[in-house]
Protein backbone atom coordinates (compact mmCIF):
# COMPACT_ATOMS: atom_id res chain seq x y z
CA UNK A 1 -1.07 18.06 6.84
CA UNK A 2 -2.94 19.63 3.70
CA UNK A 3 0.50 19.23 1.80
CA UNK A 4 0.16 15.06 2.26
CA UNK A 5 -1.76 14.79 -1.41
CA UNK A 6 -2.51 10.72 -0.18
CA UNK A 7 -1.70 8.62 2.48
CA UNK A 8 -3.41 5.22 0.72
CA UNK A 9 -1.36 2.55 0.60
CA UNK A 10 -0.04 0.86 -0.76
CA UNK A 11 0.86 -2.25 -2.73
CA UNK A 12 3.78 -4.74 -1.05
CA UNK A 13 4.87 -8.04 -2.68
CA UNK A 14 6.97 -10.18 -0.40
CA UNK A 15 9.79 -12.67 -1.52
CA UNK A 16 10.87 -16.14 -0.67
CA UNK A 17 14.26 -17.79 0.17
CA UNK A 18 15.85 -19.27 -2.13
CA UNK A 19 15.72 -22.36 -3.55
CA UNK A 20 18.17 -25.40 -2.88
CA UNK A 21 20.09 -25.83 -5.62
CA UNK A 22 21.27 -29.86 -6.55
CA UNK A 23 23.88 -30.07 -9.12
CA UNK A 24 25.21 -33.30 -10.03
CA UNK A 25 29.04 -33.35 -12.09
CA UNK A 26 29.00 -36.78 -12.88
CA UNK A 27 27.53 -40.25 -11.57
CA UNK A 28 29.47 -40.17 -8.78
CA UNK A 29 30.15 -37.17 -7.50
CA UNK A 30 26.84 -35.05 -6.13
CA UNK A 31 27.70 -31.08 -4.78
CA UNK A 32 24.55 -29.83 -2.47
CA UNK A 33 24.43 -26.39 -2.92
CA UNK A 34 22.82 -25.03 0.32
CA UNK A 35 20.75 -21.68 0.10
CA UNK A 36 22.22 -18.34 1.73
CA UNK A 37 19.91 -17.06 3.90
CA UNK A 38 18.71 -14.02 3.14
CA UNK A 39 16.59 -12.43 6.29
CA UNK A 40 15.27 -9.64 4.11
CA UNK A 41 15.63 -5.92 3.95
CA UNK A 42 12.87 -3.70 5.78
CA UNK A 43 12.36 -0.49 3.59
CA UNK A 44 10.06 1.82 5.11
CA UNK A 45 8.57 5.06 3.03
CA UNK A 46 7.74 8.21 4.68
CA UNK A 47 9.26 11.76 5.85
CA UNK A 48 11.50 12.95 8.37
CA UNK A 49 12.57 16.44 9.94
CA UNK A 50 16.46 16.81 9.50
CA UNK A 51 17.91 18.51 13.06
CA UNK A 52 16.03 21.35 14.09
CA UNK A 53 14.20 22.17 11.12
CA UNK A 54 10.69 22.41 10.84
CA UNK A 55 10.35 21.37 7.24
CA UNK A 56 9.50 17.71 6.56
CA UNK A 57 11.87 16.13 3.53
CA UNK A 58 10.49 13.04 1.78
CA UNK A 59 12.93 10.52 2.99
CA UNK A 60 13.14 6.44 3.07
CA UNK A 61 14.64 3.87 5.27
CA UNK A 62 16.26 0.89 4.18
CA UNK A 63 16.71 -1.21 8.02
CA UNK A 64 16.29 1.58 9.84
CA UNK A 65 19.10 3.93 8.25
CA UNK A 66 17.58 7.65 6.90
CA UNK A 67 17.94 8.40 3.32
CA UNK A 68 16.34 11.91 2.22
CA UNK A 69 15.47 12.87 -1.30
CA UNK A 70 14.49 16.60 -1.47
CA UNK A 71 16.68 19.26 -0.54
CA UNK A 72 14.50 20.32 2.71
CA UNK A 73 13.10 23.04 1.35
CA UNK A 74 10.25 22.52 0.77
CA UNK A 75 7.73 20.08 2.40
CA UNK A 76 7.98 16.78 0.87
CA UNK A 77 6.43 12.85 1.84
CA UNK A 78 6.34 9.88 0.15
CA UNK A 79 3.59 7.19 0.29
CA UNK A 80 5.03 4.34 -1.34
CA UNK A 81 8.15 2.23 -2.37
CA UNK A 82 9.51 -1.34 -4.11
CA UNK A 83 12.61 -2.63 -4.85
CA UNK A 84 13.05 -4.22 -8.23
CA UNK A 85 17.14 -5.31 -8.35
CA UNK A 86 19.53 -2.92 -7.23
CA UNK A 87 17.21 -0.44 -8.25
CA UNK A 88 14.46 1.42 -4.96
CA UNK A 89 11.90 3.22 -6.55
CA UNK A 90 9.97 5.82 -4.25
CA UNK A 91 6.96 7.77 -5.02
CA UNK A 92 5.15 11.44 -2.99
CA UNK A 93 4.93 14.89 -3.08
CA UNK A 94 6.91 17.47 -3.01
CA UNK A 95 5.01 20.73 -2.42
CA UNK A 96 1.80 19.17 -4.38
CA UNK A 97 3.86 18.25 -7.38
CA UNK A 98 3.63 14.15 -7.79
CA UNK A 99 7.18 12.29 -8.01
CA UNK A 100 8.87 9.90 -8.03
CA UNK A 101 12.50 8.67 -7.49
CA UNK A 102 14.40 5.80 -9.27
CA UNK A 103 17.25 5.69 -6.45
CA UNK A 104 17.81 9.03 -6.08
CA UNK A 105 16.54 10.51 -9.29
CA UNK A 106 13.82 12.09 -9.59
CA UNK A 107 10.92 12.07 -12.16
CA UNK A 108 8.60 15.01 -12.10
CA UNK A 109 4.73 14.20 -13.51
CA UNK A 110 3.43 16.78 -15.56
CA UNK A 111 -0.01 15.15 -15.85
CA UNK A 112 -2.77 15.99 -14.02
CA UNK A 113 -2.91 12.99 -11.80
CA UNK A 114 -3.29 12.30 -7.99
CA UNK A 115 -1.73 9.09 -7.01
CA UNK A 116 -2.05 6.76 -4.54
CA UNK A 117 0.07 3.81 -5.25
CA UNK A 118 2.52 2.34 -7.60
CA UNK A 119 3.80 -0.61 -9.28
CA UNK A 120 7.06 -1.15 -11.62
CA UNK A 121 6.37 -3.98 -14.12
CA UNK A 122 9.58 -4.33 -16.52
CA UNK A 123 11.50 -1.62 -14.85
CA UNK A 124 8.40 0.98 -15.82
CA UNK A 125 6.71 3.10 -13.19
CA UNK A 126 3.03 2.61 -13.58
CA UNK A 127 0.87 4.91 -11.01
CA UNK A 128 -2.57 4.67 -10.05
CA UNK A 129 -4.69 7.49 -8.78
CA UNK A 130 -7.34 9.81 -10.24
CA UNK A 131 -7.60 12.61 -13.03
CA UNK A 132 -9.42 15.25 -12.34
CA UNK A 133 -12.63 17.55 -14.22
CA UNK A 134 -13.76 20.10 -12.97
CA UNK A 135 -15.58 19.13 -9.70
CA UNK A 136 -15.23 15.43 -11.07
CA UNK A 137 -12.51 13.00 -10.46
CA UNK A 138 -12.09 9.75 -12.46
CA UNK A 139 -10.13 6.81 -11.85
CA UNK A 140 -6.56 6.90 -13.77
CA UNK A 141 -3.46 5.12 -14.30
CA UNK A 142 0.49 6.59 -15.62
CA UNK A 143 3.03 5.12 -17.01
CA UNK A 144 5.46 6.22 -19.88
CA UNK A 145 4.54 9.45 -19.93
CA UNK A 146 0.60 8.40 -20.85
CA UNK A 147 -2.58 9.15 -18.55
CA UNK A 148 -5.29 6.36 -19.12
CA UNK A 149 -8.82 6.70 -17.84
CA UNK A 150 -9.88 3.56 -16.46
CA UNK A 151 -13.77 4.58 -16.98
CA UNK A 152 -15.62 6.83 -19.25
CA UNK A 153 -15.73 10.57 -18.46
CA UNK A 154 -17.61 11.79 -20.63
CA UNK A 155 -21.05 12.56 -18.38
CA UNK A 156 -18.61 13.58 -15.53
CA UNK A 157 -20.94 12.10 -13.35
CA UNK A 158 -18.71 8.84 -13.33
CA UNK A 159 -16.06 10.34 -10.21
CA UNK A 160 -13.78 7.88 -8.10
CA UNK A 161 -10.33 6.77 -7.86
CA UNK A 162 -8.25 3.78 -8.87
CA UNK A 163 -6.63 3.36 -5.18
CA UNK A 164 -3.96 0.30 -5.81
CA UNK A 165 -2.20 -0.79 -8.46
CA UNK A 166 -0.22 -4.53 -8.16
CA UNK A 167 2.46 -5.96 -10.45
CA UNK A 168 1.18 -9.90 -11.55
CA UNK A 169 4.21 -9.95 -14.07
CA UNK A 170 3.53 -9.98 -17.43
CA UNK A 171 0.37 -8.61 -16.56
CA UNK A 172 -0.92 -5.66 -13.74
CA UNK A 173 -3.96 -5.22 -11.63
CA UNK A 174 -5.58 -2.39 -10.93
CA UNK A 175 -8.77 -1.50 -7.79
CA UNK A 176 -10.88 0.96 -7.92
CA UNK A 177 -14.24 2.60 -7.53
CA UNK A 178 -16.81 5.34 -8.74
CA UNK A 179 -19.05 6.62 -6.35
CA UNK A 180 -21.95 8.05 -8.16
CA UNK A 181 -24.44 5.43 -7.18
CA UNK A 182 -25.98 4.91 -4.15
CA UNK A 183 -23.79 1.75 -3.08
CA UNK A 184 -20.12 2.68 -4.61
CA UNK A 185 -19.34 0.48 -7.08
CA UNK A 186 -15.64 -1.43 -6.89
CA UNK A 187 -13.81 -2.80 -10.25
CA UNK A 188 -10.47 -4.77 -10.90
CA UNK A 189 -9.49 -4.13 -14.40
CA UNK A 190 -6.33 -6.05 -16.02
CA UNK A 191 -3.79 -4.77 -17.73
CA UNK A 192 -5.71 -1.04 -17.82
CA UNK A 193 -8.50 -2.55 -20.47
CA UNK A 194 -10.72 -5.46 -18.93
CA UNK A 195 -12.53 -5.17 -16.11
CA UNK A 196 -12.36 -9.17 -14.52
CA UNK A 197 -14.56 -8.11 -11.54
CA UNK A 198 -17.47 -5.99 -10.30
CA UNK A 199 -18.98 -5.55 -6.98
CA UNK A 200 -20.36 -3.33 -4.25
CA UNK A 201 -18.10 -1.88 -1.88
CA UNK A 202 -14.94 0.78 -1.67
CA UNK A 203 -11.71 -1.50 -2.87
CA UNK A 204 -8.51 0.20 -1.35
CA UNK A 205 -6.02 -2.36 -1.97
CA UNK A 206 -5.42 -5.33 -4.41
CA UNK A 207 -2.63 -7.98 -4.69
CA UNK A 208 -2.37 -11.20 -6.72
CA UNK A 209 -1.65 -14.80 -6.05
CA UNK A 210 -1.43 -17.27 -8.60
CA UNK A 211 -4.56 -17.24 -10.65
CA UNK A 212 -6.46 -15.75 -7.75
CA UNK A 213 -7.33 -11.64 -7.17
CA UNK A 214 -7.87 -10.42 -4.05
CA UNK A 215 -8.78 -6.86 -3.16
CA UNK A 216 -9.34 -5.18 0.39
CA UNK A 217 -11.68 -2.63 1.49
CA UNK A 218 -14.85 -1.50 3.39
CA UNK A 219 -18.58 -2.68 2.62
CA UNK A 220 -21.41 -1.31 4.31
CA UNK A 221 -24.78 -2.75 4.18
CA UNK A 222 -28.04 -1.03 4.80
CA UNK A 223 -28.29 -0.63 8.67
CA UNK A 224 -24.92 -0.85 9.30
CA UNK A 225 -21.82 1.02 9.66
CA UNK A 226 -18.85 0.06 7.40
CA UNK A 227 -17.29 -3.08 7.57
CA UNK A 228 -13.63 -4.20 6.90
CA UNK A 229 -13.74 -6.61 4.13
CA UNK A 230 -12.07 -8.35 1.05
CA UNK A 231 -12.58 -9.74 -2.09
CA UNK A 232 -11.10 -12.93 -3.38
CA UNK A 233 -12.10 -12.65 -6.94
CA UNK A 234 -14.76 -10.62 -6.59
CA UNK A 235 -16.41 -12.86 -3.64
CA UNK A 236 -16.50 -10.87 -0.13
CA UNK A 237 -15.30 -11.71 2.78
CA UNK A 238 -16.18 -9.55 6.10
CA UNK A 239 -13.72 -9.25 8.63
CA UNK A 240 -16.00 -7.14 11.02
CA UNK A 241 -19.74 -7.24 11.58
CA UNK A 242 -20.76 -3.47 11.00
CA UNK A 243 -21.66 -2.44 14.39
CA UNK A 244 -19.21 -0.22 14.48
CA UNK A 245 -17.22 1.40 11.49
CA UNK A 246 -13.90 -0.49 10.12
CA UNK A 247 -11.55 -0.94 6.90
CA UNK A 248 -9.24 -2.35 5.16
CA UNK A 249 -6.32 -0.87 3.59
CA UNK A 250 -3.57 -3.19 2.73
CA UNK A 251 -3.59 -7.37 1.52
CA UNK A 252 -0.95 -9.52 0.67
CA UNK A 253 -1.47 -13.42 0.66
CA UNK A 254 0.87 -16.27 1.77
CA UNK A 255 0.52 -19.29 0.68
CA UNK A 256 -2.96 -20.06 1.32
CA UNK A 257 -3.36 -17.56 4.08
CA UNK A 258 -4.96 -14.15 3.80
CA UNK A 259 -3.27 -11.08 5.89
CA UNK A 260 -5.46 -7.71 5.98
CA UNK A 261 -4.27 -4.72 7.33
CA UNK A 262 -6.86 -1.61 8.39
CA UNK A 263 -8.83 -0.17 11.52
CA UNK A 264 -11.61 -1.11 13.55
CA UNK A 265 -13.35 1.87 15.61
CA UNK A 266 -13.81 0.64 19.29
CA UNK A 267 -16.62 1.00 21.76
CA UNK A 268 -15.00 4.56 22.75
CA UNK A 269 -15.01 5.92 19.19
CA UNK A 270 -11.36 5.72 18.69
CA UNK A 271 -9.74 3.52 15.47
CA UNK A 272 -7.35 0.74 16.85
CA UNK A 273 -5.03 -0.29 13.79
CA UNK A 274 -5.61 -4.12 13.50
CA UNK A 275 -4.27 -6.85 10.83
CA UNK A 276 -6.46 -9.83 10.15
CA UNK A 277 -5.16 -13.25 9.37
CA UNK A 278 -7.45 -15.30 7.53
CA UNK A 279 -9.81 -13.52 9.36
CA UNK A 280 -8.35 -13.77 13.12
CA UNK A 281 -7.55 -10.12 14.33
CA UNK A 282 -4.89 -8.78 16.14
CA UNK A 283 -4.84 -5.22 17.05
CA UNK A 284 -1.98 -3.17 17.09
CA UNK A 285 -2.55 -0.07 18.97
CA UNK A 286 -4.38 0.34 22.36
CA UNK A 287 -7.70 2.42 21.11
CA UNK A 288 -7.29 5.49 23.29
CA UNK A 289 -6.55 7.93 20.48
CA UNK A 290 -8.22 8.67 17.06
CA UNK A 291 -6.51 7.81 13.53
CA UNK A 292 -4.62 5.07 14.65
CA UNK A 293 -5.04 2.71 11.34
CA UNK A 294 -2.45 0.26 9.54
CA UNK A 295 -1.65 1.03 6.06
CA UNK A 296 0.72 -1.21 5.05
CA UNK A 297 1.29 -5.40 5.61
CA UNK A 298 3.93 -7.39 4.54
CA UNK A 299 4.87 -11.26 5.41
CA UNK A 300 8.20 -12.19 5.10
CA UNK A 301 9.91 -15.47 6.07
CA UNK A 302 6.53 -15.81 8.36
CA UNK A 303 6.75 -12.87 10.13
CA UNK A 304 3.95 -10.46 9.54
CA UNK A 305 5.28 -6.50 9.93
CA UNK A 306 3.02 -3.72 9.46
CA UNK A 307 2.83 0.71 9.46
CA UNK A 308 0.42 2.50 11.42
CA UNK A 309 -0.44 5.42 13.00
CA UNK A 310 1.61 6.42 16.16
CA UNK A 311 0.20 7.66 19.16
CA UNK A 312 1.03 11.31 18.47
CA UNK A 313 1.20 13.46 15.65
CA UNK A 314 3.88 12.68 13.32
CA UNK A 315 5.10 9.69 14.48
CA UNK A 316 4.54 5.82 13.00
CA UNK A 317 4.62 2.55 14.42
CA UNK A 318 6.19 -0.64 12.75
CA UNK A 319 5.28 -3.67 14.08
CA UNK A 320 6.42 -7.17 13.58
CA UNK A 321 4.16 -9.87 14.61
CA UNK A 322 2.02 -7.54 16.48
CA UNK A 323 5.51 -5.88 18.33
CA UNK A 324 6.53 -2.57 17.62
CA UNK A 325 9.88 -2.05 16.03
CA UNK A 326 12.23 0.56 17.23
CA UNK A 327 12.77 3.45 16.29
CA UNK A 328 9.69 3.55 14.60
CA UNK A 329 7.73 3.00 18.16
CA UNK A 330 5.70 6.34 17.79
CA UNK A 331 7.54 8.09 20.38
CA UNK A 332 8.93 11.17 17.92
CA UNK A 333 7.14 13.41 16.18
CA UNK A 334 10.30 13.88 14.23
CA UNK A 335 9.54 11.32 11.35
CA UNK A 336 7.01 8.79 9.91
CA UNK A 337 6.74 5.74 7.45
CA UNK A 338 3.50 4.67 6.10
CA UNK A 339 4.75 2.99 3.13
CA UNK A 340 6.39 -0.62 3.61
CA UNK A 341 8.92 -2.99 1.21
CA UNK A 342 10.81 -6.20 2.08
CA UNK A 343 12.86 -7.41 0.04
């Protein structure tokens, strides 16, 4: 759908239980606090046609139950979400004008930027995408109103796109690329300024854990079709071996295990949406039609969920530990979710 401006994916953080809390009134008297368990709400990002209308309305789900944004009118998708608080913060198109929605407010972009995922550090949207020159695109980040190149422009020779943005609280990360070399040329920069790692490859995703940066992607070398790989800061990691073509477009880490979401194209041609764990891959669609990929990977409380592709046009799957989760089982063409929250 040519009205889709970007389907990339998407950041996700995941959150813990909480912690036991021990409080002790006086020598003798000790009051165990246990924790409440919290099994975590599943917000999914996406569009949906409302009865029998044709139009698509940007719309999210918070466990399953609808909640639209636009007024139907116009076709409308988002591509990404979080949850900070009370507060769910959405981000898409509506026509091709960039938004996004604080709850149900929404924030129209007047810059000339074409995002692809977003983070909200201190309650501030920050968007990362690409600004465009002429025939040129360069990678770009928003936030308070302010579009920041990320490289220098002023050759225009220097296109790409910053493709994931990832909130490391005080401080954000952002992956991109240029692709005016030969091999394109990845970059992590912090906090908009530095760039803390350079290396060969397309990075798609990036997340943060601890002191440690990992970003997700495709590498190809000479000879080979592309390969599904990460980065753990700025080392690579393959997760397939390039004979036939594969990536990645989603990370998150968990404790110390690494979860990859992306595609690998099968021995028919077709892309069969897989998730890697720590390298171990588990495929989430059967391979017998095209554009099946994962976009979006979460762990929560162990379980791993992830988006894909559905079968048919239209349509998503969500899957939880490699199980698809009704109703988005990909058997309507009536809505999809691509982008994925737990909170």
């Amino acid at each position: 759908m040519t009205w889709i401006i970007s389907v990339w994916k998407k950041f996700i953080h995941t959150f813990g239980i909480g912690w036991l809390a021990v409080a002790m009134t006086s020598c003798s008297t000790i009051d165990y606090h246990m924790p409440r368990y919290h099994p975590g709400n599943i917000y999914l990002a996406g569009a949906k046609r409302y009865g029998s209308d044709s139009i698509f309305t940007a719309t999210y789900w918070k466990n399953g139950i609808a909640t639209p944004l636009t007024d139907g009118k116009t076709n409308s998708a988002l591509f990404g979400i979080q949850v900070t608080g009370n507060d769910i913060y959405t981000v898409g198109y509506e026509g091709s004008i960039l938004k996004y929605w604080k709850n149900k407010n929404a924030v129209t972009i007047a810059d000339t930027i074409t995002a692809t995922s977003m983070a909200i550090l201190n309650e501030k949207v920050y968007l990362a995408g690409e600004a465009h020159f002429g025939a040129t695109s360069v990678p770009a980040y928003w936030s308070i109103g302010q579009l920041n190149h990320l490289l220098d422009n002023s050759s225009q020779s220097a296109s790409g796109l910053a493709s994931a943005i990832a909130d490391a609280s005080p401080d954000f990360f952002i992956a991109g690329y240029q692709t005016n070399k030969a091999l394109p040329n990845s970059f992590i920069w912090k906090n908009g300024k530095t760039v803390v790692y350079q290396f060969s490859g397309i990075a798609r995703a990036v997340t943060v854990q601890g002191t440690d940066v990992y970003a997700a992607g495709s590498y190809s070398a000479q000879g080979t079709d592309l390969r599904a790989s990460y980065w753990k800061n700025g080392t690579r990691i393959d997760l397939t071996a390039g004979t036939t073509p594969a990536c990645a477009y989603a990370i998150t880490v968990s404790g110390d295990v690494v979860y990859v979401a992306g595609y690998e194209t099968n021995a028919k041609g077709f892309k069969v949406a897989k998730y890697w764990k720590n390298g171990e891959a588990v495929s989430l669609t059967e391979g017998n039609s095209n554009s099946n990929q994962a976009y979006a990977i979460a762990v929560y409380d162990n379980d791993v969920y992830v988006t894909c592709d559905g079968p048919i046009a239209h349509s998503s799957l969500l899957c939880k530990n490699g199980k698809v989760v009704a109703p988005f089982d990909g058997t309507s063409d009536q809505f999809y979710a691509l982008g994925l929250f737990i909170y």
